[in-house]
C-alpha atoms as a PDB file:
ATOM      1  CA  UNK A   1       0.000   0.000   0.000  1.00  0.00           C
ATOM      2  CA  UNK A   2       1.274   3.357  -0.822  1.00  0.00           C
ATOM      3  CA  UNK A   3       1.013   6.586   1.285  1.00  0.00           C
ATOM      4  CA  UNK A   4      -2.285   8.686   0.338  1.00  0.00           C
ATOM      5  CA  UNK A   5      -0.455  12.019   0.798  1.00  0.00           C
ATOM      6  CA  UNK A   6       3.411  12.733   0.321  1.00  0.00           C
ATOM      7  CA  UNK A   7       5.729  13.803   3.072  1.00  0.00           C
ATOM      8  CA  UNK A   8       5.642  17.317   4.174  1.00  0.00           C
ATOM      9  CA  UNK A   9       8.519  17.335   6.761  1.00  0.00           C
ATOM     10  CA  UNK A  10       7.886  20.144   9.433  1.00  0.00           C
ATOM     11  CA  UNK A  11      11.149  21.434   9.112  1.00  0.00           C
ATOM     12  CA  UNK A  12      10.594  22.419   5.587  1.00  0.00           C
ATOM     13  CA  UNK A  13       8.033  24.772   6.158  1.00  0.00           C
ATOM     14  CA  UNK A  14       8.524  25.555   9.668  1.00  0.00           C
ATOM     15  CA  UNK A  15       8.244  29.157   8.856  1.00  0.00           C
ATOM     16  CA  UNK A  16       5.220  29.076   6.715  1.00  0.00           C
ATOM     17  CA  UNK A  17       3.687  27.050   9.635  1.00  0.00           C
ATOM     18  CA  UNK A  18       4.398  29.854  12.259  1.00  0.00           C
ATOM     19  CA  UNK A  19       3.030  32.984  10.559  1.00  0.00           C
ATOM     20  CA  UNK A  20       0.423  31.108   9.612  1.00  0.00           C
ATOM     21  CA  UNK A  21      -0.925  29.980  12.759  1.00  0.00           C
ATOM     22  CA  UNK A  22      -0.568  33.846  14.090  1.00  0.00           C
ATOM     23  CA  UNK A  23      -2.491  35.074  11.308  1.00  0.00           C
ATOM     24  CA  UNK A  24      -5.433  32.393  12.094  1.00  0.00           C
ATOM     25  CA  UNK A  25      -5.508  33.722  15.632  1.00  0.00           C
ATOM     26  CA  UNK A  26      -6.180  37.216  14.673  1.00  0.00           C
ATOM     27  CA  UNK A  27      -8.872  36.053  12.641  1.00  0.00           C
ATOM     28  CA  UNK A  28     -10.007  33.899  15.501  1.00  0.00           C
ATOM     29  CA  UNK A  29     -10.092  36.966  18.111  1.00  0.00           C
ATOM     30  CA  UNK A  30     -12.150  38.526  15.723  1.00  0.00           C
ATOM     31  CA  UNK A  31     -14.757  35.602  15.738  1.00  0.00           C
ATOM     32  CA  UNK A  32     -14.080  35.509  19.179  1.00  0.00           C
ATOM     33  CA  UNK A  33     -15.025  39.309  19.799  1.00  0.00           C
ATOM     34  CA  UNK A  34     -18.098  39.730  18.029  1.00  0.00           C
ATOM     35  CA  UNK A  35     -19.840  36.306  17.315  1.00  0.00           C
ATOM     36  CA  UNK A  36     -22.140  35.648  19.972  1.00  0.00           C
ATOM     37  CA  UNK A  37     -21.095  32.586  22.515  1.00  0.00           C
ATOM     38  CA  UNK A  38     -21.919  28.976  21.529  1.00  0.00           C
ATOM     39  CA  UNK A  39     -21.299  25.745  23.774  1.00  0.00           C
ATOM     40  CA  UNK A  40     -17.883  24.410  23.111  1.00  0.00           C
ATOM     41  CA  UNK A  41     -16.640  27.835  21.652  1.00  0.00           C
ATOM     42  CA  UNK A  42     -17.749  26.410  18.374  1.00  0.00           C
ATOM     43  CA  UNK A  43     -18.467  30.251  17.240  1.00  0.00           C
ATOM     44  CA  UNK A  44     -14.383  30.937  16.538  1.00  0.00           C
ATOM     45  CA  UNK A  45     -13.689  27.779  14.505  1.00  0.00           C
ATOM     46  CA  UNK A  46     -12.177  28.379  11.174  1.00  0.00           C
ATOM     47  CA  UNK A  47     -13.420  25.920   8.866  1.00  0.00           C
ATOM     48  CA  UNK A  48     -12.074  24.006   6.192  1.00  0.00           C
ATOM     49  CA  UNK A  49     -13.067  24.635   2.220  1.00  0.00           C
ATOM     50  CA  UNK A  50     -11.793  23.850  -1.322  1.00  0.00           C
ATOM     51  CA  UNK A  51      -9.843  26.763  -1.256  1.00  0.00           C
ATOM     52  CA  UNK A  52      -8.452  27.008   2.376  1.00  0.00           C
ATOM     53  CA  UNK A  53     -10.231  28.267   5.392  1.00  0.00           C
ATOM     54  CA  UNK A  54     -13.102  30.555   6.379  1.00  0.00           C
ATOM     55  CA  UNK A  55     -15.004  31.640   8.980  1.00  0.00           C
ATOM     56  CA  UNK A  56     -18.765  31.393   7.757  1.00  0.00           C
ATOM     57  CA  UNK A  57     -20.845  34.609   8.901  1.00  0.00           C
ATOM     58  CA  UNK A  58     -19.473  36.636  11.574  1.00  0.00           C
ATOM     59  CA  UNK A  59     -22.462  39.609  12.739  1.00  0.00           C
ATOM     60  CA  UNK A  60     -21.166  43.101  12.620  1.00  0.00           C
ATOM     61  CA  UNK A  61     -23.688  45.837  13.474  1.00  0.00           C
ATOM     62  CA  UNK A  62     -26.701  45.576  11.267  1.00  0.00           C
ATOM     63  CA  UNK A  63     -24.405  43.189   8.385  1.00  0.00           C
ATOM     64  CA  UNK A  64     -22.139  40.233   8.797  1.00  0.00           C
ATOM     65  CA  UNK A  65     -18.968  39.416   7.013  1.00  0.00           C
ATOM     66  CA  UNK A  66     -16.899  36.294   6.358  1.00  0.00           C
ATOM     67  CA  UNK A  67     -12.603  35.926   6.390  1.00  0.00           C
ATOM     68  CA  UNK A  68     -11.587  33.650   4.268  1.00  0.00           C
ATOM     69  CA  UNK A  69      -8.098  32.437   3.536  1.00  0.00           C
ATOM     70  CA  UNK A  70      -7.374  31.576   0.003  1.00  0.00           C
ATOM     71  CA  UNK A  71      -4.291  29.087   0.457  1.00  0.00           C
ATOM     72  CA  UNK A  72      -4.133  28.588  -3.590  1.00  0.00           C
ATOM     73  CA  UNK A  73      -4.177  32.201  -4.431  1.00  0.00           C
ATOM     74  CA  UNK A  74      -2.352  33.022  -1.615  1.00  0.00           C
ATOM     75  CA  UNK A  75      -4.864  36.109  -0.296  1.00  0.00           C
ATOM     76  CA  UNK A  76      -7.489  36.874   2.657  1.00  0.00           C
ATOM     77  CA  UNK A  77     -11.037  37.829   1.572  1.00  0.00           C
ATOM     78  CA  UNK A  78     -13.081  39.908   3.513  1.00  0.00           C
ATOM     79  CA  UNK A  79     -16.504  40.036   2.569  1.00  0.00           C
ATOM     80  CA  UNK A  80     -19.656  41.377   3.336  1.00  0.00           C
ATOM     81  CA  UNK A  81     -22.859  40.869   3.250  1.00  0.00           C
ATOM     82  CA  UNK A  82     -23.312  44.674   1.461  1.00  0.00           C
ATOM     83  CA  UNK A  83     -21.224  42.985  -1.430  1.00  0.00           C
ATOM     84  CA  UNK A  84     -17.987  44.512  -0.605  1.00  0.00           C
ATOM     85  CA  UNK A  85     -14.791  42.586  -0.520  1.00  0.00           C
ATOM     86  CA  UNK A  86     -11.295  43.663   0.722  1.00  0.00           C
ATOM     87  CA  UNK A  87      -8.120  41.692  -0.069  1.00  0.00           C
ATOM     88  CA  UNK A  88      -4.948  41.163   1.578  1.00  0.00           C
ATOM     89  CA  UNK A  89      -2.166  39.862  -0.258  1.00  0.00           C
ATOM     90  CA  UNK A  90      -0.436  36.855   2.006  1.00  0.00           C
ATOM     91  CA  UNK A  91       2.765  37.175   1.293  1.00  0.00           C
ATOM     92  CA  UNK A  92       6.111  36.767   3.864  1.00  0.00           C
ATOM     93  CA  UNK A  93       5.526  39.825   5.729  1.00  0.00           C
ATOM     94  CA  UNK A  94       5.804  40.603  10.151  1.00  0.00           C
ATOM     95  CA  UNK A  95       2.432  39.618  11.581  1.00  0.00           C
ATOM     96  CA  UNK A  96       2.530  43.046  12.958  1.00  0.00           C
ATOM     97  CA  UNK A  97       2.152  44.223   9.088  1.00  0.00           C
ATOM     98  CA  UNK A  98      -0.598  41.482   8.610  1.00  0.00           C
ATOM     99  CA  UNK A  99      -2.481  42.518  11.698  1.00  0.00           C
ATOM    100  CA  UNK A 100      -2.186  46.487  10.712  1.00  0.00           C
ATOM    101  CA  UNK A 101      -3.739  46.141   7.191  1.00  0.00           C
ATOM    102  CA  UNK A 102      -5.995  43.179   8.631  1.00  0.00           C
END
């Protein structure tokens, strides 16, 4: 029987890994902030998609908007439910930068 997925040694994307995880938990504190509370803290999961992750409907005043990291064209998507969309580029950048334009 042969492996389903290939090796993807830790070491070679250690970096990748890091910054990644940071970014998530902004998005997360955002979910986190202005979702309202569900059993389990099932309100700041990310979930997984085709494309990456998102974070389904998040309420914001009288709209709601989604986050969604695109992993294959390497971008977050911000939209909302107006019809607006902001992108960030996710490129290798301080998570400090990320967090600022976030």
């Amino acid at each position: 029987m042969t492996d389903a997925w290939p090796a993807l040694p830790l070491e070679s994307w250690r970096d990748t890994y890091g910054t990644l995880h940071m970014w998530t938990q902004i998005v997360g504190k955002t979910r986190l902030s202005l979702a309202p509370m569900q059993s389990h803290w099932w309100q700041v999961a990310l979930y997984v998609t085709e494309r990456g992750l998102t974070t389904s409907a998040i309420p914001a005043g009288h709209r709601t908007f989604a986050v969604e990291f695109d992993l294959l064209e390497h971008n977050l998507s911000i939209r909302d439910s107006d019809g607006e969309i902001r992108t960030l580029p996710l490129t290798a950048r301080p998570v400090a930068d990320f967090y600022a334009d976030y």
